[in-house]
C-alpha atoms as a PDB file:
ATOM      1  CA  UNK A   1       0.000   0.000   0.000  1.00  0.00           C
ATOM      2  CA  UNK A   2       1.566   3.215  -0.918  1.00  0.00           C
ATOM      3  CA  UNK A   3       1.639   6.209   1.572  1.00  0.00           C
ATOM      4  CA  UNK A   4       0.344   9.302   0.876  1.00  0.00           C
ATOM      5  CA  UNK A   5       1.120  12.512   3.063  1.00  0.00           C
ATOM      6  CA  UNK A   6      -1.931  14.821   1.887  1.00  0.00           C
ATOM      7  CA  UNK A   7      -5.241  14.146   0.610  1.00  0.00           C
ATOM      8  CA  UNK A   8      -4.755  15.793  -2.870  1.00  0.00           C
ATOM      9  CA  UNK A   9      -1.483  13.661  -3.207  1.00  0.00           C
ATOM     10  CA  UNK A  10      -3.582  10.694  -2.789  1.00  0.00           C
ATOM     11  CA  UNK A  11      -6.391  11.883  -5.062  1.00  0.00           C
ATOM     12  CA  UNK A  12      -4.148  13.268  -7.679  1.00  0.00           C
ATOM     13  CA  UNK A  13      -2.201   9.525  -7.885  1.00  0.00           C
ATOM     14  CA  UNK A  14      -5.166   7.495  -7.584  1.00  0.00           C
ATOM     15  CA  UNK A  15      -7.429   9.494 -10.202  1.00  0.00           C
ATOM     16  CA  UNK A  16      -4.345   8.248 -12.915  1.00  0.00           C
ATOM     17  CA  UNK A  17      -4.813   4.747 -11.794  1.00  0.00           C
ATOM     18  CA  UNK A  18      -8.188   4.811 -12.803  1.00  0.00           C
ATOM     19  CA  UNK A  19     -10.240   5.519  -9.839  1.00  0.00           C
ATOM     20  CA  UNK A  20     -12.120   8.483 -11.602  1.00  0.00           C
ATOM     21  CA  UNK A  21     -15.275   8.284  -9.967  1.00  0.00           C
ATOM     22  CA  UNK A  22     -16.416  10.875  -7.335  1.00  0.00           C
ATOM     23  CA  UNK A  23     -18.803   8.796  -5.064  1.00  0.00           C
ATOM     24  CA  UNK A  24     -21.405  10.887  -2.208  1.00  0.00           C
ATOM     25  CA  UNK A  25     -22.951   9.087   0.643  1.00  0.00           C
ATOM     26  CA  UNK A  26     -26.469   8.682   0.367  1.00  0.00           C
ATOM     27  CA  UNK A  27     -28.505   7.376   3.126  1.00  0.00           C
ATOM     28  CA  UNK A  28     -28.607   3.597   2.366  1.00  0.00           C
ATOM     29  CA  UNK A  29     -25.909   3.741  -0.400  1.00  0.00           C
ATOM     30  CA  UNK A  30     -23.257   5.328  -2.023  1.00  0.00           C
ATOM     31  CA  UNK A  31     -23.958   7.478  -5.185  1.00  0.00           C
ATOM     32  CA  UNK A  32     -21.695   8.758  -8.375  1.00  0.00           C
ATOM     33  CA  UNK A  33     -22.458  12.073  -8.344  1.00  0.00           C
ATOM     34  CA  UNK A  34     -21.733  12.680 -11.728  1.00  0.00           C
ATOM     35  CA  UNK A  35     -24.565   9.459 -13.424  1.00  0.00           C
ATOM     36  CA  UNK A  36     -26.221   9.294 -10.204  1.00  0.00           C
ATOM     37  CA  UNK A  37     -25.491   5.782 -10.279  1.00  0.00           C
ATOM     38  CA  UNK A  38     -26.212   4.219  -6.687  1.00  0.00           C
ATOM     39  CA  UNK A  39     -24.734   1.139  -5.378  1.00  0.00           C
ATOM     40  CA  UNK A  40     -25.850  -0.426  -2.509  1.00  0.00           C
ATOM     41  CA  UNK A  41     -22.870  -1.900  -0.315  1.00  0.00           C
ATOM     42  CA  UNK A  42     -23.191  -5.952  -1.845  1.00  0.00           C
ATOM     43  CA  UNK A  43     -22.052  -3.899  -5.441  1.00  0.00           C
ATOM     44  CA  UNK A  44     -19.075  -2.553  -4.095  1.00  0.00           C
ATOM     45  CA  UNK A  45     -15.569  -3.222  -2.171  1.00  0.00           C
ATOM     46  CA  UNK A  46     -13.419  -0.591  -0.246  1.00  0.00           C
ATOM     47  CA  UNK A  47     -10.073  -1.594  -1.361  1.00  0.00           C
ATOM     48  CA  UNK A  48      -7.771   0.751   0.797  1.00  0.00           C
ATOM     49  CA  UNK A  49      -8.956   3.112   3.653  1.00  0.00           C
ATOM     50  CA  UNK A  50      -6.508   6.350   4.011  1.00  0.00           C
ATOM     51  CA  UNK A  51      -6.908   8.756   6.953  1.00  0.00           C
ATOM     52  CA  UNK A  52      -5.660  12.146   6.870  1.00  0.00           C
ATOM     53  CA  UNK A  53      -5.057  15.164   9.478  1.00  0.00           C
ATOM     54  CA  UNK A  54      -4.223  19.279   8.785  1.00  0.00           C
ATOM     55  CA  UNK A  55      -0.963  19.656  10.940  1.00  0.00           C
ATOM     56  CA  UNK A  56      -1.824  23.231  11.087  1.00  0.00           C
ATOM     57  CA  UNK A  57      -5.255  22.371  12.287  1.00  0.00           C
ATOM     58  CA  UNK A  58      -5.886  19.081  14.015  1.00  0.00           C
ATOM     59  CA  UNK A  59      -9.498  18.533  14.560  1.00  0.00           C
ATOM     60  CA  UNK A  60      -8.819  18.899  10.359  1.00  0.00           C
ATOM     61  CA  UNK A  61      -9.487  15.266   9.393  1.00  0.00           C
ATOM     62  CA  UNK A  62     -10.471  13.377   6.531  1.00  0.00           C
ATOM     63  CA  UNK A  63     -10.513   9.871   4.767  1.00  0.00           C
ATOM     64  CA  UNK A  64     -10.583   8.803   1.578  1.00  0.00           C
ATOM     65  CA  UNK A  65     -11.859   5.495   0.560  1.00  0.00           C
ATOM     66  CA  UNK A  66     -10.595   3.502  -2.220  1.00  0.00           C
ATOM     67  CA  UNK A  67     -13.631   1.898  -4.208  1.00  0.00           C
ATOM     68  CA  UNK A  68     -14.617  -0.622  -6.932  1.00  0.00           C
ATOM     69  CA  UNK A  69     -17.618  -1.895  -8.173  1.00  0.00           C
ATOM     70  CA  UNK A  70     -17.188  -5.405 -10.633  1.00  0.00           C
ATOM     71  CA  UNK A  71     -20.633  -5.225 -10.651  1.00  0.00           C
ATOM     72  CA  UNK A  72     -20.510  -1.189 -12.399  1.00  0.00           C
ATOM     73  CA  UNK A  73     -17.597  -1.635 -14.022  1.00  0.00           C
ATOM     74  CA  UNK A  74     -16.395   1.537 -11.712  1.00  0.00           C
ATOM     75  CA  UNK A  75     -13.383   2.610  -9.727  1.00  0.00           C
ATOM     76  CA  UNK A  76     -13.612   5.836  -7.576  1.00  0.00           C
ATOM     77  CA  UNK A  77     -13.055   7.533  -4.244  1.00  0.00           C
ATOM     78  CA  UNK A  78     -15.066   8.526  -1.358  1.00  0.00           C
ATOM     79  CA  UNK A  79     -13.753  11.585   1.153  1.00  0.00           C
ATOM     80  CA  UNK A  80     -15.384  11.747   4.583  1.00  0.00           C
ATOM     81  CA  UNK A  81     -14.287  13.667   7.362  1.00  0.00           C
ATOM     82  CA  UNK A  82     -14.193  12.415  10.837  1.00  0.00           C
ATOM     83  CA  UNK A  83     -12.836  13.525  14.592  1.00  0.00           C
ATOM     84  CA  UNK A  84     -15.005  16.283  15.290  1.00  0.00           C
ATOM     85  CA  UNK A  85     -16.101  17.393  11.447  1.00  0.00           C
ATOM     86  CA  UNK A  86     -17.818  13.981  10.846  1.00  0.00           C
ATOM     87  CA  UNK A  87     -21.124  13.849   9.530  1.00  0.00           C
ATOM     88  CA  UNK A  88     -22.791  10.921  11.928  1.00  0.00           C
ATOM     89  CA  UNK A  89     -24.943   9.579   9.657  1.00  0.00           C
ATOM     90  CA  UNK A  90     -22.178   9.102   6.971  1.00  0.00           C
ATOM     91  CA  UNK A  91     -19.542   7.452   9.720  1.00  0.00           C
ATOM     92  CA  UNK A  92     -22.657   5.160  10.441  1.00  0.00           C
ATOM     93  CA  UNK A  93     -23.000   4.195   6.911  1.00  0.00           C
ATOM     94  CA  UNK A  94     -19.697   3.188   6.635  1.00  0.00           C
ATOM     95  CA  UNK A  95     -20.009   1.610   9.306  1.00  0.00           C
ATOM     96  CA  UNK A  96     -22.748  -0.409   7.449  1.00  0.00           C
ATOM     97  CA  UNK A  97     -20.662  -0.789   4.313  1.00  0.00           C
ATOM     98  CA  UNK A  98     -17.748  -2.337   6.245  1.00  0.00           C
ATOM     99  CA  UNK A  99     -19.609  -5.297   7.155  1.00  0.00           C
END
């Protein structure tokens, strides 16, 4: 797994492998916001998890989730925040989708 020091390193590296998808959290699924494509979480895998923090501000966090979908024929990301910027009912969903 290769290690990424800032989110728009990671984003930047992983958009030229392919992973050109922006996916949004929906309630009970996650959603291309571009098509509007939504796959619930049986038609998809999170292949890496990254978690990054602001050093100049550090309740500044985020992660970026790594995703394909066989099913869709799509590779994207997903950027959440969490610590004390997380949106509870998107941590809970991903929650879901881990399982």
């Amino acid at each position: 797994m290769k290690l990424y020091t800032t989110l728009s390193e990671a984003i930047n590296d992983l958009t030229k492998k392919g992973y050109i998808t922006n996916f949004n959290i929906n309630q009970s699924c996650i959603e291309c916001g571009e098509s509007k494509v939504q796959l619930q979480p049986s038609e998809f895998e999170i292949e890496r998890v990254y978690r990054f923090q602001d050093m100049s501000d550090v309740d500044n966090e985020d992660i970026l989730y790594v995703i394909s979908s066989k099913k869709n024929n799509m590779k994207g990301l997903l950027v959440n925040a969490y610590g004390i910027y997380s949106d509870s009912t998107a941590t809970s969903l991903i929650d879901k989708l881990k399982i």
